[in-house]
Protein backbone atom coordinates (compact mmCIF):
# COMPACT_ATOMS: atom_id res chain seq x y z
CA UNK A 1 37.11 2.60 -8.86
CA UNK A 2 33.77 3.26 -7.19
CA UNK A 3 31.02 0.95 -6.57
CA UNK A 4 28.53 0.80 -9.41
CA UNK A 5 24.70 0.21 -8.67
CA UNK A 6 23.53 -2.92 -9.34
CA UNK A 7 20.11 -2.98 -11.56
CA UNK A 8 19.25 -6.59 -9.79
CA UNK A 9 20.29 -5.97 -5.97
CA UNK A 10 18.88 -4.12 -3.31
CA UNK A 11 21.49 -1.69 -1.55
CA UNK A 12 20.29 0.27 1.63
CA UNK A 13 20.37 4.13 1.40
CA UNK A 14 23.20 5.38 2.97
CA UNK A 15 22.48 8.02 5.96
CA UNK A 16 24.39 10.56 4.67
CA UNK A 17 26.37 11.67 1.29
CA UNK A 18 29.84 10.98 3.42
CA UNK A 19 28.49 7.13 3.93
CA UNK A 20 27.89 7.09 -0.12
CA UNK A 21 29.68 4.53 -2.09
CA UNK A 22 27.84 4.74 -5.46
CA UNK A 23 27.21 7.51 -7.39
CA UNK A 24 23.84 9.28 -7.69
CA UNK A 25 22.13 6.99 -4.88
CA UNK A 26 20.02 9.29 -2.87
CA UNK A 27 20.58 9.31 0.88
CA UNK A 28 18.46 8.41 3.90
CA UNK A 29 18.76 12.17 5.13
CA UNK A 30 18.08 13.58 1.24
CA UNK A 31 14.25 11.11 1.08
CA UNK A 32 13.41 11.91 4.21
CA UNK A 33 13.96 15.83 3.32
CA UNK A 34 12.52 15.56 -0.03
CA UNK A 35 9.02 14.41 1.75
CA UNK A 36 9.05 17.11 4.18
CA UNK A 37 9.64 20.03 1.94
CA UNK A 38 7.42 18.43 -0.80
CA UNK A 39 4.61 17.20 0.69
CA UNK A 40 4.70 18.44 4.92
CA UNK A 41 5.41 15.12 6.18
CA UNK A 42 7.43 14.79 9.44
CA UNK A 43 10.61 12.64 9.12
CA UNK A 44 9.46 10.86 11.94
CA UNK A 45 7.13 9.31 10.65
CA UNK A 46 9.81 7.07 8.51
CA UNK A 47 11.47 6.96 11.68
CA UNK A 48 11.17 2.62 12.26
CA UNK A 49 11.59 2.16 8.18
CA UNK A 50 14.99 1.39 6.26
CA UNK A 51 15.18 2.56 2.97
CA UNK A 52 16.94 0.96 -0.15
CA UNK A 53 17.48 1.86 -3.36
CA UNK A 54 17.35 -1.06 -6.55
CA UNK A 55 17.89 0.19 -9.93
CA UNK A 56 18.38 3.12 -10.94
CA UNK A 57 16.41 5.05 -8.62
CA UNK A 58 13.65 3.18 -7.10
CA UNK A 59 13.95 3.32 -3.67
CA UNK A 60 11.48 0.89 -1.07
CA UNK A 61 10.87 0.89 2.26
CA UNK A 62 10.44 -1.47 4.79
CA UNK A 63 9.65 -1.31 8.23
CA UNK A 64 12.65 -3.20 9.93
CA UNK A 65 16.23 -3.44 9.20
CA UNK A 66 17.45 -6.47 7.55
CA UNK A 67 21.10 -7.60 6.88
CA UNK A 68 20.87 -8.89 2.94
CA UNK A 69 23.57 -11.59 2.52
CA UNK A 70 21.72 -14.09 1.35
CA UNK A 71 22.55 -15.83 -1.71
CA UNK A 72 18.57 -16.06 -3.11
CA UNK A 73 17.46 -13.15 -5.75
CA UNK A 74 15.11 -10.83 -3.47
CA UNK A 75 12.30 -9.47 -5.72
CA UNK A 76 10.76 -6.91 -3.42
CA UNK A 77 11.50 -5.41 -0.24
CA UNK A 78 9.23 -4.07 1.91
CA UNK A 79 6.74 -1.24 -0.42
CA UNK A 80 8.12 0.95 -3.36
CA UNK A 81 8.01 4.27 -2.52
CA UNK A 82 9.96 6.97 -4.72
CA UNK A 83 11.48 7.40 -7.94
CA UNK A 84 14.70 9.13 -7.83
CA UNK A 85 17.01 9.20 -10.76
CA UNK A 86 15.24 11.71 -12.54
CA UNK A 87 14.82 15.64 -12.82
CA UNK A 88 11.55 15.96 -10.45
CA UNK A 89 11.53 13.04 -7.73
CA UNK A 90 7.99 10.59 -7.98
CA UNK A 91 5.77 9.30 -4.77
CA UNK A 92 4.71 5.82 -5.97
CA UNK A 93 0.94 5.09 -5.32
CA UNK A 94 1.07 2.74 -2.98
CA UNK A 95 3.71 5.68 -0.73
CA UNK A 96 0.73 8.42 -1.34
CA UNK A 97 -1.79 5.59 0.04
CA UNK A 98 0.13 4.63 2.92
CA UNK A 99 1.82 8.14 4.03
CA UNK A 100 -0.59 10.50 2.24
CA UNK A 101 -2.62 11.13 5.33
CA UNK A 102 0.63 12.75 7.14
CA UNK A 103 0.64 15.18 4.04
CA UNK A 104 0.04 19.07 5.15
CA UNK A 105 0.71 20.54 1.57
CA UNK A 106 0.98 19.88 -1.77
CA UNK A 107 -2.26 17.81 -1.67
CA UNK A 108 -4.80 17.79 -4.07
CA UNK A 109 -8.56 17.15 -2.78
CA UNK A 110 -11.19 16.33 -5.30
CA UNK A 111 -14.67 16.48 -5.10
CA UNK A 112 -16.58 13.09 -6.47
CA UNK A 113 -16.68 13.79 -10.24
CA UNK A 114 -13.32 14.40 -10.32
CA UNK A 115 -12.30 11.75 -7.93
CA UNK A 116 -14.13 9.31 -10.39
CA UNK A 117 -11.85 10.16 -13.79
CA UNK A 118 -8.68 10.68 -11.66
CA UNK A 119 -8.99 7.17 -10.42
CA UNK A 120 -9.72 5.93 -14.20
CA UNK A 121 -6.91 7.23 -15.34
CA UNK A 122 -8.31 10.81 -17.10
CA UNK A 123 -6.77 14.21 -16.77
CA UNK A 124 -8.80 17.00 -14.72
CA UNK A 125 -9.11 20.27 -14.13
CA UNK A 126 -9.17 20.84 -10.20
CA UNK A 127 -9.41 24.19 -8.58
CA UNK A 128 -5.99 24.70 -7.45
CA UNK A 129 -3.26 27.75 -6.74
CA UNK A 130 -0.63 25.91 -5.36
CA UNK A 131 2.85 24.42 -6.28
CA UNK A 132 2.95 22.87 -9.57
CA UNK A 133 4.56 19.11 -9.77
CA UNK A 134 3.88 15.87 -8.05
CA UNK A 135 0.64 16.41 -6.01
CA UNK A 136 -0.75 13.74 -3.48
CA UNK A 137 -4.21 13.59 -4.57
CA UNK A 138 -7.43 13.07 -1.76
CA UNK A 139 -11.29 12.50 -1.66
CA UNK A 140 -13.74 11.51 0.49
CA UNK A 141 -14.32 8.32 1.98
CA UNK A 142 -16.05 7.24 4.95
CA UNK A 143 -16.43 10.83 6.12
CA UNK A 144 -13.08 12.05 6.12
CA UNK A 145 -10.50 12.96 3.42
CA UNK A 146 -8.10 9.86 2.36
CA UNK A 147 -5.26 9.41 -0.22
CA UNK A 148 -6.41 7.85 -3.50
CA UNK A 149 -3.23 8.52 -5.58
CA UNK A 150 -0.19 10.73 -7.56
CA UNK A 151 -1.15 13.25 -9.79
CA UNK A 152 1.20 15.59 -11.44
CA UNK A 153 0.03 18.97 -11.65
CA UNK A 154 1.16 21.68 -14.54
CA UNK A 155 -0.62 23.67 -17.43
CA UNK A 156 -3.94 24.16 -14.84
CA UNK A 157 -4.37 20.29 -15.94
CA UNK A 158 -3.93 17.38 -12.87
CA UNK A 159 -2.75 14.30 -14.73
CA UNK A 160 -3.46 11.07 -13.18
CA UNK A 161 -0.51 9.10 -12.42
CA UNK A 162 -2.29 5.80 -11.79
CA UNK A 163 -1.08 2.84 -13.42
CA UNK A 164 -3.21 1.51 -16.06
CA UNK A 165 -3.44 -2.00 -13.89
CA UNK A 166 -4.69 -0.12 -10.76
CA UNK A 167 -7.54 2.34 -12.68
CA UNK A 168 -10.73 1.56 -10.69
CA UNK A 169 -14.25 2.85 -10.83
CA UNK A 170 -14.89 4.73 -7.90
């Protein structure tokens, strides 16, 4: 019988689909992929970070390797990064924060009026021709462009993916 996932335990991402043991858990090589045909950024930049996978499809990262046999209940490890156990694949906020700045496609900038409703939580209507789908979303700040968030891009509309607890004013 093969290994089922377990909702309340965090299992590292095997490296490849041979190494799998449960069904449907993404591998190490299949994230790393998935950011650099999505969004442009270089696997090496993951390079020092493990990546595990609790529930059904949330994967974290952390930047070491740990050995979890310990007999405690581990609420987090490291930062949630992805959603995976769905049709289209979802960067988590704090990922587009952290990475976002590696991004060389697939990113979204927004001029200040925009940048203001995306980060409330409102829908907007950027000028883009790219890919529809998960878009890491940029504006201004201290001179230069930085990531602010997730938006998901489709029907000319950008829909901000910002969780109701982290809508600011900007």
């Amino acid at each position: 019988m093969p290994a089922a996932n377990d909702p309340d335990r965090f299992e590292r991402l095997p490296a490849t689909a041979a190494e799998r043991s449960v069904e449907g858990r993404p591998t190490r090589r299949a994230v790393l992929d998935w950011w650099a045909e999505r969004f442009g950024i270089d696997p090496g930049v993951f390079g020092t970070h493990t990546f595990w996978e609790r529930g059904a499809g949330k994967i974290w990262a952390m930047r070491a390797d740990v050995a979890l046999d310990s007999p405690m209940a581990i609420e987090a490890l490291g930062m949630h990064v992805l959603r995976t156990r769905q049709e289209h694949w979802k960067p988590t906020l704090e990922a587009a924060q952290r990475f976002g700045h590696h991004a060389t496609r697939n990113v979204c900038h927004l001029p200040e009026p925009a940048a203001r409703a995306f980060l409330a939580g409102e829908d907007t209507d950027p000028e883009w021709d790219g890919d529809w789908g998960y878009l890491l979303v940029t504006h201004d700040i201290a001179g230069g462009p930085a990531p602010i968030g997730v938006g998901l891009y489709v029907h000319d509309e950008l829909q901000s993916q910002v969780p109701k607890g982290r809508r600011r004013e900007l």
